[in-house]
N, C-alpha and C. Protein backbone atom coordinates (compact mmCIF):
# COMPACT_ATOMS: atom_id res chain seq x y z
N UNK A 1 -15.74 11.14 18.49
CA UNK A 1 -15.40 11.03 17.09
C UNK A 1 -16.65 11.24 16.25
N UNK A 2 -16.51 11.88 15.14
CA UNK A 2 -17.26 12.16 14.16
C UNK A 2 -17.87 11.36 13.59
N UNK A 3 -18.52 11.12 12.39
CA UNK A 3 -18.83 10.27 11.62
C UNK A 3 -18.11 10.67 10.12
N UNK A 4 -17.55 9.49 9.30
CA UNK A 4 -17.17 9.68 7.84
C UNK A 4 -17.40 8.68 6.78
N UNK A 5 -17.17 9.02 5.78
CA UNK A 5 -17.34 7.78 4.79
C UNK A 5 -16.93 7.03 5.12
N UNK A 6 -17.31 5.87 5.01
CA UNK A 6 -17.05 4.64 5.19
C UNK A 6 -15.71 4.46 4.23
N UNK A 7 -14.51 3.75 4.59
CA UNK A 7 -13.31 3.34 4.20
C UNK A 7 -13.87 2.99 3.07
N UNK A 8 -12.68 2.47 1.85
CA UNK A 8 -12.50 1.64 0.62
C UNK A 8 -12.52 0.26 0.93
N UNK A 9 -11.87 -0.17 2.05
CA UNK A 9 -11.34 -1.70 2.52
C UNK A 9 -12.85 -1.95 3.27
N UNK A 10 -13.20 -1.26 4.02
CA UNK A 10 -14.38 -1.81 4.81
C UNK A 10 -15.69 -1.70 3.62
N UNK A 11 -15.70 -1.16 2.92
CA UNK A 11 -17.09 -1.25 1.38
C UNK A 11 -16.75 -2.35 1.13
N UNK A 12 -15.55 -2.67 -0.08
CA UNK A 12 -15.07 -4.13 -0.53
C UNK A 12 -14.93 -5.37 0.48
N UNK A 13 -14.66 -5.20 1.69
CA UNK A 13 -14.96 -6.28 2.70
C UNK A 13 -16.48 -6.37 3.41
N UNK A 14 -17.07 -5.27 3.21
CA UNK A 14 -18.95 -5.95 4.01
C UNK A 14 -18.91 -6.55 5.19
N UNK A 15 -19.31 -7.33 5.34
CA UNK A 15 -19.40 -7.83 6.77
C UNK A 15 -18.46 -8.67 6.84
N UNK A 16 -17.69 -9.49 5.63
CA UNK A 16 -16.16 -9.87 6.18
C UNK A 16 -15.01 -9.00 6.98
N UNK A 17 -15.38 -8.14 7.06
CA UNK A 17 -14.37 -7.42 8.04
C UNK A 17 -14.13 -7.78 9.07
N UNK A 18 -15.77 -8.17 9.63
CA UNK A 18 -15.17 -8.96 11.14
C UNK A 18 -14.55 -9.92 11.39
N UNK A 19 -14.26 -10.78 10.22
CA UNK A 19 -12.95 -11.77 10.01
C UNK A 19 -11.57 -11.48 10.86
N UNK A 20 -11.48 -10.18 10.23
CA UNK A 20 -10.14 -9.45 10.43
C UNK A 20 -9.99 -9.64 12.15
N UNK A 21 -8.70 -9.95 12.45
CA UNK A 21 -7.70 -9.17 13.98
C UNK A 21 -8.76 -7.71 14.38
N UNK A 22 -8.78 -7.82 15.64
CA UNK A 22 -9.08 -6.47 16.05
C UNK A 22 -8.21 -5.34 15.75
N UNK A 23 -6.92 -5.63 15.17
CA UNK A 23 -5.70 -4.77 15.11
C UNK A 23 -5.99 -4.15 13.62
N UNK A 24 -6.18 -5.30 13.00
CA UNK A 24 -6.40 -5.40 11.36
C UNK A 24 -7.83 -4.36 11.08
N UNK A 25 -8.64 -4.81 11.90
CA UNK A 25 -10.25 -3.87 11.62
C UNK A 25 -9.54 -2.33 11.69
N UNK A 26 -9.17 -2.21 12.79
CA UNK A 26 -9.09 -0.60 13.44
C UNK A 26 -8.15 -0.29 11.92
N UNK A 27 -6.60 -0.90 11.56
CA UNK A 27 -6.26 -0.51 10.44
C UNK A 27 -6.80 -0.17 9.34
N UNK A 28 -7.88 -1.19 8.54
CA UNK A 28 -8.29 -0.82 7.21
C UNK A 28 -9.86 0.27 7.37
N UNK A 29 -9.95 -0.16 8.39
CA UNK A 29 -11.37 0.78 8.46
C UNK A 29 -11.63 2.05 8.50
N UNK A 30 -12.68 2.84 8.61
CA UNK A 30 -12.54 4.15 8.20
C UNK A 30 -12.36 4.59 9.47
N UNK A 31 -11.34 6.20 9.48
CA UNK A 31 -10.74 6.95 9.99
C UNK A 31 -11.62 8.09 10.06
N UNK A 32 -12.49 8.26 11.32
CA UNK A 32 -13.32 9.67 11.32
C UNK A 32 -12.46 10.90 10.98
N UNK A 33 -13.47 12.13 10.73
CA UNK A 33 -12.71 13.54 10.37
C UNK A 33 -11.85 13.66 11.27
N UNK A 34 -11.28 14.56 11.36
CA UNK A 34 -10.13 15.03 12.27
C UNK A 34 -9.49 14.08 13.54
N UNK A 35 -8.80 12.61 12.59
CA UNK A 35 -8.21 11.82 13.08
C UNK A 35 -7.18 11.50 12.08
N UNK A 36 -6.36 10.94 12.75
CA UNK A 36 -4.97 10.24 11.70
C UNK A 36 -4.67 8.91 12.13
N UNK A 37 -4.46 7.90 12.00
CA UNK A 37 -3.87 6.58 11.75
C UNK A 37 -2.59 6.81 11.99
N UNK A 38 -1.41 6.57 12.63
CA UNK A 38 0.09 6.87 12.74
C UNK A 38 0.62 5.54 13.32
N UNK A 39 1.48 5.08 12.31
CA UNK A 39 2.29 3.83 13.04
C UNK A 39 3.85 4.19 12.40
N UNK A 40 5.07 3.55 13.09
CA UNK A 40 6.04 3.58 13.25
C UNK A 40 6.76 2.07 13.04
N UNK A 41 7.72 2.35 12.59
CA UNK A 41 8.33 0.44 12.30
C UNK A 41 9.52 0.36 11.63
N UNK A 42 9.81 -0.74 11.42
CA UNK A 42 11.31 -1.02 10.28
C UNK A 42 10.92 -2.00 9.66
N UNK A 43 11.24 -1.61 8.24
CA UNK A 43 11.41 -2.57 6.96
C UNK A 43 12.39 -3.10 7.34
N UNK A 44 12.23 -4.91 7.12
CA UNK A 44 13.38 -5.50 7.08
C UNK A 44 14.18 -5.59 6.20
N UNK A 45 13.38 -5.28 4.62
CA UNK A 45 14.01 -5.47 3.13
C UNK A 45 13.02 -4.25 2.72
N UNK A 46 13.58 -3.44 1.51
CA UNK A 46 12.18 -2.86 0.82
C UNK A 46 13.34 -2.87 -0.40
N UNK A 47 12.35 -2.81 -1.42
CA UNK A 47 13.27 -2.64 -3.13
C UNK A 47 13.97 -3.92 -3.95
N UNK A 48 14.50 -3.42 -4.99
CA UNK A 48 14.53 -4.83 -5.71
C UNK A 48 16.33 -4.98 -5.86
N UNK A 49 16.70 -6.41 -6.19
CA UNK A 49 18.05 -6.93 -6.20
C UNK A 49 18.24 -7.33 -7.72
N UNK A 50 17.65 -6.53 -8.61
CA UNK A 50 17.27 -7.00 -9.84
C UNK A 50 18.26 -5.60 -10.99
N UNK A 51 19.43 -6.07 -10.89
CA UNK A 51 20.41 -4.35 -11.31
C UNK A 51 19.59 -3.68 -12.35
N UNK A 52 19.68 -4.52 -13.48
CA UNK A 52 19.11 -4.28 -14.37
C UNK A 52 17.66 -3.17 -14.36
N UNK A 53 16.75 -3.20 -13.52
CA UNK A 53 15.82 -2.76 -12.97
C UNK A 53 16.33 -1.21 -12.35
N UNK A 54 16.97 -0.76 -12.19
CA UNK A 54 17.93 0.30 -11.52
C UNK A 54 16.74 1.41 -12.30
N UNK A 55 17.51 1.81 -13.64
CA UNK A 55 16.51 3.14 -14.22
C UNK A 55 15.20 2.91 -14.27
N UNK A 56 14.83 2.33 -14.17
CA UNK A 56 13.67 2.03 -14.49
C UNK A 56 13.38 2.64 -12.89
N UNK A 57 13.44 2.07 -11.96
CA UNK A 57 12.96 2.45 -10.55
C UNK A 57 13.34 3.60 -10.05
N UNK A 58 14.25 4.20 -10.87
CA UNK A 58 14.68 5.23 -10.61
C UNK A 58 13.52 6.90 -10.76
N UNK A 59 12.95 5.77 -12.01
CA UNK A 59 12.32 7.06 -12.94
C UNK A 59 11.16 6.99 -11.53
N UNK A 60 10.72 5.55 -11.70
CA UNK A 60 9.36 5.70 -10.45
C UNK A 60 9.93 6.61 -8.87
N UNK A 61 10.91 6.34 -8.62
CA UNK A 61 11.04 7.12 -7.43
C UNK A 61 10.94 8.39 -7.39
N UNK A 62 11.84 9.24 -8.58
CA UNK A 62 11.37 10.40 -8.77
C UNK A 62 10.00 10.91 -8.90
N UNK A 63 9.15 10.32 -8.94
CA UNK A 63 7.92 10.08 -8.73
C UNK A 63 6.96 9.94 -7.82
N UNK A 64 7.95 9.73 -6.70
CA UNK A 64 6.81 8.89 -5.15
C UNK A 64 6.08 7.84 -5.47
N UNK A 65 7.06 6.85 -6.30
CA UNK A 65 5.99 5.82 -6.26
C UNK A 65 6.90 4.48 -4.79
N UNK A 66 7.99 3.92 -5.46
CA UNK A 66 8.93 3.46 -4.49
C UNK A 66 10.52 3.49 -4.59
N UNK A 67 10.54 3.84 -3.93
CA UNK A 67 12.67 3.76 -3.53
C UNK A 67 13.07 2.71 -4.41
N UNK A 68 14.22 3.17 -5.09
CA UNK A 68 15.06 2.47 -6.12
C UNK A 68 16.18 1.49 -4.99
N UNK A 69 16.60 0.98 -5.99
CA UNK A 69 17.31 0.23 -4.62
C UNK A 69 17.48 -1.38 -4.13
N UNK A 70 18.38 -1.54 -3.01
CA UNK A 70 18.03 -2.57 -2.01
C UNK A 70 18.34 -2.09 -0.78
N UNK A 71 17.57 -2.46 0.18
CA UNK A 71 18.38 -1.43 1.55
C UNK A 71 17.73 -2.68 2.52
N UNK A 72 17.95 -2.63 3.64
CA UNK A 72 17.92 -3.26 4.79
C UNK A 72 17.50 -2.66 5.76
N UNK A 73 16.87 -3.28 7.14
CA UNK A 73 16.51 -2.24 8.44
C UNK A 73 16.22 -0.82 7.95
N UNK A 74 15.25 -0.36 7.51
CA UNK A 74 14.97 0.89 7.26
C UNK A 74 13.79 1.21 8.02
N UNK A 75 13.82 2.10 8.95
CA UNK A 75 12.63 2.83 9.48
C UNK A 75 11.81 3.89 8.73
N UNK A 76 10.29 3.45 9.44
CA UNK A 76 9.22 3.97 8.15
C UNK A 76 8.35 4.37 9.09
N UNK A 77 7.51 5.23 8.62
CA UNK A 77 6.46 6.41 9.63
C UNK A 77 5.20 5.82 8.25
N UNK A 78 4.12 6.23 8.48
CA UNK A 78 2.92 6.29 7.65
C UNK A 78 1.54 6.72 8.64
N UNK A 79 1.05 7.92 7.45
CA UNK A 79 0.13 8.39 8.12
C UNK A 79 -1.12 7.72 7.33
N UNK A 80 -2.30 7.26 8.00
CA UNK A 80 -3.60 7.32 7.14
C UNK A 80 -4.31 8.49 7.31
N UNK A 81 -5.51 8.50 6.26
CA UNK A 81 -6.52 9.42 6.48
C UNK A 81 -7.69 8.35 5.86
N UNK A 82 -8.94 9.03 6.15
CA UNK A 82 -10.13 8.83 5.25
C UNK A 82 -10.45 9.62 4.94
N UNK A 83 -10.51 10.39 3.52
CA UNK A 83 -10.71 11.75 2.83
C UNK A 83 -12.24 11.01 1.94
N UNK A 84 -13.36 11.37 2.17
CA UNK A 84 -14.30 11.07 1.57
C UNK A 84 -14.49 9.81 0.66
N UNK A 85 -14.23 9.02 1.57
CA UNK A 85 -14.17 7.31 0.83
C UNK A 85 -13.40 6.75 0.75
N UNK A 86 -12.28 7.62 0.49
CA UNK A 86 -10.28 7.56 -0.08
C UNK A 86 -9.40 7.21 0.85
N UNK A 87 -9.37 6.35 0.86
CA UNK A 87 -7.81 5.88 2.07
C UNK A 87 -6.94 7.06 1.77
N UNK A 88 -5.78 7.71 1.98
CA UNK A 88 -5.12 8.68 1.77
C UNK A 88 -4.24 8.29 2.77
N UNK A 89 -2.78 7.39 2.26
CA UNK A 89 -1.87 7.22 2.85
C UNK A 89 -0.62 8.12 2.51
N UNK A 90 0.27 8.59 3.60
CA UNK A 90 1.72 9.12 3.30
C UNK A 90 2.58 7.88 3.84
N UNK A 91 3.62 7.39 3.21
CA UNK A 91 4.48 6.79 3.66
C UNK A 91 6.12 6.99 4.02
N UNK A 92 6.76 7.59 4.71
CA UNK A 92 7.66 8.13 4.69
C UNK A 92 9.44 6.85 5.07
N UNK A 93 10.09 6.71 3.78
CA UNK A 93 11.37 5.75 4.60
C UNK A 93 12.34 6.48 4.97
N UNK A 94 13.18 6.38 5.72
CA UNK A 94 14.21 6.64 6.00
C UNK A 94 15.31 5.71 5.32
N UNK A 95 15.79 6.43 4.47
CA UNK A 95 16.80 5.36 3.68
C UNK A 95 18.02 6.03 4.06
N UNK A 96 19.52 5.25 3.74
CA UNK A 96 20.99 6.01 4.27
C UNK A 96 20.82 7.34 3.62
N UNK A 97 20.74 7.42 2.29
CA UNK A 97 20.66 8.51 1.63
C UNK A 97 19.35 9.65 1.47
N UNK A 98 18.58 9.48 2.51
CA UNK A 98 18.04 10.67 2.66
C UNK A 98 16.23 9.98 2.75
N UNK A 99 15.20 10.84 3.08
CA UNK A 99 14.17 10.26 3.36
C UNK A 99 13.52 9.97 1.59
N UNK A 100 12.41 8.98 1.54
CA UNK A 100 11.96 8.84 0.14
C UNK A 100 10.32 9.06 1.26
N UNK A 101 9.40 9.65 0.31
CA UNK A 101 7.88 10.05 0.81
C UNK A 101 7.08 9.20 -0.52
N UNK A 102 6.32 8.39 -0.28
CA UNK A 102 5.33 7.70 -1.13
C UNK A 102 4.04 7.79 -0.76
N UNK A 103 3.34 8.21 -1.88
CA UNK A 103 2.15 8.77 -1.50
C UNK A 103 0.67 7.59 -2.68
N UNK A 104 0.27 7.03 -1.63
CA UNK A 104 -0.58 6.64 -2.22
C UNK A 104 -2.64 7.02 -1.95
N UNK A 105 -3.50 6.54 -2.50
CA UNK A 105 -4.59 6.86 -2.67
C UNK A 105 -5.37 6.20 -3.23
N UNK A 106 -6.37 5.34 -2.16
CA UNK A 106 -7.24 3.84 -2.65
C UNK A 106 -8.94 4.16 -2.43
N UNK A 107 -9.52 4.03 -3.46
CA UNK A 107 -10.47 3.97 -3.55
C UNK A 107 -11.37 2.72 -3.64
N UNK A 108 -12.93 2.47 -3.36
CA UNK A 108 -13.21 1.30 -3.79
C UNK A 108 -14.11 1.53 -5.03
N UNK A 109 -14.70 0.35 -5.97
CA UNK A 109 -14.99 0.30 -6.91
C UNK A 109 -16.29 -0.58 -6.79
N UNK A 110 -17.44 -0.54 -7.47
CA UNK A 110 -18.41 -0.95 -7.53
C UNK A 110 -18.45 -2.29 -8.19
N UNK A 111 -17.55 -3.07 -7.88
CA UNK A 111 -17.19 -4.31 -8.14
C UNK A 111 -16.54 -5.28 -7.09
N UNK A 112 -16.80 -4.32 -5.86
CA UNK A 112 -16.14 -5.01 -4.76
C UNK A 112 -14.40 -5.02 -4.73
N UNK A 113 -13.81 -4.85 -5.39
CA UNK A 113 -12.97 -4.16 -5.41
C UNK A 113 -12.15 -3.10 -5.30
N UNK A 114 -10.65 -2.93 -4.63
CA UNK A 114 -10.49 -2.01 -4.56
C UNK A 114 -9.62 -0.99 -5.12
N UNK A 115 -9.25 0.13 -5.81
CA UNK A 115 -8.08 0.97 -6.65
C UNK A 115 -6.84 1.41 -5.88
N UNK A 116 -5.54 1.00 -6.10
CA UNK A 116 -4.87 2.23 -5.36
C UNK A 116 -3.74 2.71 -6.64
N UNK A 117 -4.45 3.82 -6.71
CA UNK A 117 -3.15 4.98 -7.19
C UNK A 117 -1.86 5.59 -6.66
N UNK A 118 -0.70 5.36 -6.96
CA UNK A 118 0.23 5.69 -6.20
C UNK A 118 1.28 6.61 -6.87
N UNK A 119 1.82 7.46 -5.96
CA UNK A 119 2.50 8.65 -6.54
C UNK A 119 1.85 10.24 -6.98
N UNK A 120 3.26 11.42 -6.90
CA UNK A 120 2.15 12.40 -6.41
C UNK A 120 2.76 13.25 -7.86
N UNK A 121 1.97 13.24 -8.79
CA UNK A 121 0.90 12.88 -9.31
C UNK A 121 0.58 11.55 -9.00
N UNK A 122 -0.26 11.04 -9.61
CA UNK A 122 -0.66 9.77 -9.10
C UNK A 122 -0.07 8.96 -10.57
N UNK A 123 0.79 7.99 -10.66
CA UNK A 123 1.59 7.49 -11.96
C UNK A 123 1.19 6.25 -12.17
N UNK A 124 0.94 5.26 -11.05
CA UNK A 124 0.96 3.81 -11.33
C UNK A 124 -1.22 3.73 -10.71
N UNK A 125 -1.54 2.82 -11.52
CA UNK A 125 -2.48 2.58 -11.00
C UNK A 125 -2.80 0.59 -10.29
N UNK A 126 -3.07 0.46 -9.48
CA UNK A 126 -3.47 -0.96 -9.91
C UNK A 126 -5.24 -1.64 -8.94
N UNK A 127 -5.61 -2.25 -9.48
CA UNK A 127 -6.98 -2.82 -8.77
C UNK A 127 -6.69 -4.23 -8.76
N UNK A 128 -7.38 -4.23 -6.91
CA UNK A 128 -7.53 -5.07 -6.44
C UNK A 128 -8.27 -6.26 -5.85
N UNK A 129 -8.19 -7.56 -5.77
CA UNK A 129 -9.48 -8.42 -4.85
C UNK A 129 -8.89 -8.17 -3.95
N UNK A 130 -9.49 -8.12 -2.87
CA UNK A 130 -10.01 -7.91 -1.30
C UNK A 130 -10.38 -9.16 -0.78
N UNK A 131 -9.57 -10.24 0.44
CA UNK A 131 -9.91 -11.27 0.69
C UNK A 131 -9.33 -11.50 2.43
N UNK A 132 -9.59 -11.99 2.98
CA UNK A 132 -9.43 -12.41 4.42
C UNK A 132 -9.35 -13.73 4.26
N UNK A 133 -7.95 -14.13 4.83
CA UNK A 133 -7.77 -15.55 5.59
C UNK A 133 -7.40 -15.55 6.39
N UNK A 134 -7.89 -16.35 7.43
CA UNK A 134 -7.12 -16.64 8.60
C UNK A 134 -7.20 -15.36 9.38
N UNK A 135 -7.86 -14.45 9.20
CA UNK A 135 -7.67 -13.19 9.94
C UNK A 135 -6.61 -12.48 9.13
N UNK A 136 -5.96 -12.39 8.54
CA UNK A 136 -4.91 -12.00 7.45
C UNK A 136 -5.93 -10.67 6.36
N UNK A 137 -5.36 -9.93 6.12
CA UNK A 137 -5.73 -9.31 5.08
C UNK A 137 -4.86 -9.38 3.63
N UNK A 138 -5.54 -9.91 2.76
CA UNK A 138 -4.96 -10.03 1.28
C UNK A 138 -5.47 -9.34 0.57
N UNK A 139 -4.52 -8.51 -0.48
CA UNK A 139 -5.19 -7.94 -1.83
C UNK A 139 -4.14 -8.73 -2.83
N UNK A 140 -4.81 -9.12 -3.99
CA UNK A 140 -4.25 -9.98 -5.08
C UNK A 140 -4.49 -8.62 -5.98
N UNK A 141 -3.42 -8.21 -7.04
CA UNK A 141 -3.65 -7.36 -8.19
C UNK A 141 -4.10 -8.02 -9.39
N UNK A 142 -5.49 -7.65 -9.99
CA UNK A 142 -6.18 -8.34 -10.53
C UNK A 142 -5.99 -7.22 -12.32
N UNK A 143 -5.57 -6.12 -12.48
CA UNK A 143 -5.19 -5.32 -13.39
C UNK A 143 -4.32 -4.05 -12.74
N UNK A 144 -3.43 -3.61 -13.62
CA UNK A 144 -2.27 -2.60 -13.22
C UNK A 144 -2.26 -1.89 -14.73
N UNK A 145 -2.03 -0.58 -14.01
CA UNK A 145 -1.44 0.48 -15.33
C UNK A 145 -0.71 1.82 -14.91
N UNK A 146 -0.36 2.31 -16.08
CA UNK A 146 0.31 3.47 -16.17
C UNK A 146 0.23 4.84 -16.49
N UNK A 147 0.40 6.06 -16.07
CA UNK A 147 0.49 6.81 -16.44
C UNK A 147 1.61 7.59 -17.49
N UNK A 148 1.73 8.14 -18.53
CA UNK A 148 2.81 9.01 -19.14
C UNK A 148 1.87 10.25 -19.84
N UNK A 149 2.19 11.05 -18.85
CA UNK A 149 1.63 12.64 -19.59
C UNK A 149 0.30 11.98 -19.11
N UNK A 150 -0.36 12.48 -20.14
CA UNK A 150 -1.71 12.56 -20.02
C UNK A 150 -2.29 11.56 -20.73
N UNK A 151 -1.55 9.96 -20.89
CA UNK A 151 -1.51 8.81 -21.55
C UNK A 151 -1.77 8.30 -20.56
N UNK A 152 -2.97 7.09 -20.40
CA UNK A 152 -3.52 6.19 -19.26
C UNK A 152 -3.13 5.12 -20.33
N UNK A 153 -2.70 4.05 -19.67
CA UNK A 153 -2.03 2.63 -20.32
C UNK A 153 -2.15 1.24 -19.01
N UNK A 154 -3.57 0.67 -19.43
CA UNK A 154 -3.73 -0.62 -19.19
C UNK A 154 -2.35 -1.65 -19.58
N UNK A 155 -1.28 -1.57 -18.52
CA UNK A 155 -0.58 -2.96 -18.78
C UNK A 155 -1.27 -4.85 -19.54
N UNK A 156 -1.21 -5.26 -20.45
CA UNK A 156 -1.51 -6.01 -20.67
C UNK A 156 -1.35 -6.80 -19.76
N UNK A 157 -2.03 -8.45 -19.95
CA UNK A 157 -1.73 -9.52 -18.47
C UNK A 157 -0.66 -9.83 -18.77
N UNK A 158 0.61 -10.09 -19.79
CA UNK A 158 1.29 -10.83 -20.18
C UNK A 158 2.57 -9.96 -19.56
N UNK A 159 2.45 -8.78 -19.50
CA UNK A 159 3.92 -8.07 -18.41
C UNK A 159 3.08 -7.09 -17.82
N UNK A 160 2.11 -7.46 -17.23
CA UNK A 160 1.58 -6.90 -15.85
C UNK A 160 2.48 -7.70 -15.03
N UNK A 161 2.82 -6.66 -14.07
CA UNK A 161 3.68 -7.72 -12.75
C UNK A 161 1.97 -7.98 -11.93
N UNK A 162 2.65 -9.24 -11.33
CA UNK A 162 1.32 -9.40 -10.19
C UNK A 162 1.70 -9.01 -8.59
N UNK A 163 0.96 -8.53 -7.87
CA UNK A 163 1.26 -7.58 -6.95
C UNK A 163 0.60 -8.23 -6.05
N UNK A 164 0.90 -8.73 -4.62
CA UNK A 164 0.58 -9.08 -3.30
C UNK A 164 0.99 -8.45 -2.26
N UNK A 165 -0.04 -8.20 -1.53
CA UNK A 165 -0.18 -7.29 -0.19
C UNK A 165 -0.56 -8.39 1.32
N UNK A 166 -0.26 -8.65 1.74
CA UNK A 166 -0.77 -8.95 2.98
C UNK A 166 -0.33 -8.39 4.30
N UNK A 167 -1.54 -8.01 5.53
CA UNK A 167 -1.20 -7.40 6.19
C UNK A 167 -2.20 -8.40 7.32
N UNK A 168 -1.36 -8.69 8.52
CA UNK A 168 -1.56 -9.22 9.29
C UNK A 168 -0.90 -8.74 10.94
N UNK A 169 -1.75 -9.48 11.86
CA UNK A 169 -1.44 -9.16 13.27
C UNK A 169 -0.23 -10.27 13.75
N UNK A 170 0.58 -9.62 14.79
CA UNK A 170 2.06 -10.02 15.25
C UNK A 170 2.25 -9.27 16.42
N UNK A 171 1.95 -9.80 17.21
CA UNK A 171 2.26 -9.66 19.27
C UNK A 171 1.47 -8.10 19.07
N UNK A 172 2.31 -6.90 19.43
CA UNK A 172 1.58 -6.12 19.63
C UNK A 172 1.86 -5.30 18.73
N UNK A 173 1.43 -5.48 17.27
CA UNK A 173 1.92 -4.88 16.40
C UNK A 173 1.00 -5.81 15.08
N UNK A 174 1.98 -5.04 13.67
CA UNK A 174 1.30 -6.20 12.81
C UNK A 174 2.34 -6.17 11.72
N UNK A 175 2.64 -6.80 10.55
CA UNK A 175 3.47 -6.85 10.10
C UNK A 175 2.87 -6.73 8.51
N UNK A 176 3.80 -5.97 7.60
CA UNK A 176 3.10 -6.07 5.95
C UNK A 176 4.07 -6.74 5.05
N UNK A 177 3.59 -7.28 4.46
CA UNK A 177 4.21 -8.06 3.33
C UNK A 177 4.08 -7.62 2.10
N UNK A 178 4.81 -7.28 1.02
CA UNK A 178 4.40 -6.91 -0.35
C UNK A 178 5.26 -7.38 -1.06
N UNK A 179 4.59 -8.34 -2.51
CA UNK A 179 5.98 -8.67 -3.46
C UNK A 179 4.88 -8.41 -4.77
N UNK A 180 6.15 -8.25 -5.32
CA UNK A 180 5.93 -7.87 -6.80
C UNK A 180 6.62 -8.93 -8.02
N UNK A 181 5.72 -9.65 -8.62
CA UNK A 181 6.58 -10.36 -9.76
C UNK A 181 6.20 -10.16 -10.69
N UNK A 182 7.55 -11.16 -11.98
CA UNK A 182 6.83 -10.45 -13.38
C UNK A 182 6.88 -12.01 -14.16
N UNK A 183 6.34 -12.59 -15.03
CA UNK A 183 6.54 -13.40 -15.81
C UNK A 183 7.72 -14.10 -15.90
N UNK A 184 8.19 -15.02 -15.76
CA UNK A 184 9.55 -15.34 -16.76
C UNK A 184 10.59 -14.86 -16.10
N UNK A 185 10.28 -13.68 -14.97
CA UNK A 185 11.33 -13.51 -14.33
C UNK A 185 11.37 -13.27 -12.67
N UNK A 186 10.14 -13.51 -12.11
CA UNK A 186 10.37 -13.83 -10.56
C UNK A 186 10.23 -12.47 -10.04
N UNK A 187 10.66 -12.35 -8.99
CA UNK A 187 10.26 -11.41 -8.02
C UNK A 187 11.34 -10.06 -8.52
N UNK A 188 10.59 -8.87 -8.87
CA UNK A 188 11.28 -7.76 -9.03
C UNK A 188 10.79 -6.68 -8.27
N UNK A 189 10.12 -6.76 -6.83
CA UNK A 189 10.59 -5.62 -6.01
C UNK A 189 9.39 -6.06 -4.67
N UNK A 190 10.32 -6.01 -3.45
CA UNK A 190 9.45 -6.19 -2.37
C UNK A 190 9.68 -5.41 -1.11
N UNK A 191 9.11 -5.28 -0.09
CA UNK A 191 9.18 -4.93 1.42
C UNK A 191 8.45 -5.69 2.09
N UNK A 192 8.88 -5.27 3.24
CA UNK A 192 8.47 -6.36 4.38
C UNK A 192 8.68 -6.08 5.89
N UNK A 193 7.97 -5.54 6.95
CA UNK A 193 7.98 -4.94 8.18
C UNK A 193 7.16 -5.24 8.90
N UNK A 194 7.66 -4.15 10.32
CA UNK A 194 6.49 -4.80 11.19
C UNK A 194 6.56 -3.19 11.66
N UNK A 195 5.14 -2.87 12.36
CA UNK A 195 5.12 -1.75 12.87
C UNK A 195 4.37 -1.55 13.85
N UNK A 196 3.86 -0.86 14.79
CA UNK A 196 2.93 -0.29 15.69
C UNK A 196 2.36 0.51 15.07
N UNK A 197 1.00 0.83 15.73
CA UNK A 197 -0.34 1.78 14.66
C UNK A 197 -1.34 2.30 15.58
N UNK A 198 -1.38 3.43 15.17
CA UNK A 198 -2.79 3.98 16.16
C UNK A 198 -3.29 4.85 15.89
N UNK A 199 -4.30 5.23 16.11
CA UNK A 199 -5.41 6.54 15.76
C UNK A 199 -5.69 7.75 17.05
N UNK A 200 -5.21 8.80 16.48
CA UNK A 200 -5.16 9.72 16.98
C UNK A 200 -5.88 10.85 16.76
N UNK A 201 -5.97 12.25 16.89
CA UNK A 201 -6.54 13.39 16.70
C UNK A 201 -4.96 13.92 16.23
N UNK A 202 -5.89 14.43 15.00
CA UNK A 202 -5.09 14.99 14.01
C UNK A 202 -4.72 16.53 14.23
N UNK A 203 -3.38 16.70 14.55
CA UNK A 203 -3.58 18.32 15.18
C UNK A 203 -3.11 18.93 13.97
């Protein structure tokens, strides 16, 4: 294997990385050139139960940001890369009605922190703290925004949703957690799986 930039997750973590699961390191860490990251799995839940929320998620899906919806048992593929610093994830679901592809792209920030842009264009932005417990990997969303046209829009804190990630090890596998809430009104969109993961040569 080559040598490459050093990951986004392994800059913002420093020598806390070795905190992490051996499962967890190999995940967030950087991915030499001509390798890929490939894991396989099922969402147990992904999307929100929130009707009202419908167009609205709709518009983001058309987008590649996430599947509108509520669905159940859904199988999911995701590729990593490390593109010069850049995590560079594809996420692919298999939903009843046809596959949805989400494309995201995380950078780190000179604040120890880390960015991920999601959607292709890239539409939603949000930054993150970077924290390890327990061997657990956490990102807390610490600011979120938007794209329209060529309009960048800092969500205020007051209907910024707050965004949690955790990704942790589970037998021979690891499992991700993500919820999304908003003020005043609780949880409006999550997933939740377990998958197998591995690094390969990228043909």
């Amino acid at each position: 294997m080559t040598d490459a930039p050093r990951s986004p997750y392994a800059s913002a973590l420093g020598d806390r990385i070795a905190e992490l699961s051996p499962a967890l390191r190999r995940y967030v860490d950087t991915i030499p050139a001509g390798f890929v990251g490939r894991g396989e799995g099922v969402f147990d839940r992904v999307g929100s139960r929130r009707w009202f929320l419908t167009p609205l998620l709709r518009w983001f899906a058309r987008r590649g940001v996430v599947p509108a919806g509520w669905h159940e048992r859904v199988p999911f593929r995701i590729e990593n890369r490390t593109v010069e610093g850049t995590a560079v994830a594809i996420r692919r679901f298999d939903l009843p009605a046809g596959a949805f592809t989400m494309h995201d792209a995380v950078r780190a920030t000179s604040r120890g922190t880390v960015v991920d842009r999601v959607g292709r264009p890239p539409v939603v932005a949000a930054e993150f703290a970077v924290r390890v417990v327990e061997s657990t990997l956490e990102l807390q969303s610490i600011a979120v925004g938007i794209r329209l046209g060529g309009l960048r829009l800092r969500l205020p804190e007051w209907v910024a949703p707050r965004i949690r990630l955790r990704e942790r090890s589970v037998g021979d596998g690891q499992r991700v957690e993500f919820t999304m809430d908003l003020s005043h009104v609780g949880r409006i969109y999550e997933y939740a799986g377990t998958f197998t993961y591995r690094i390969e040569e990228d043909a």
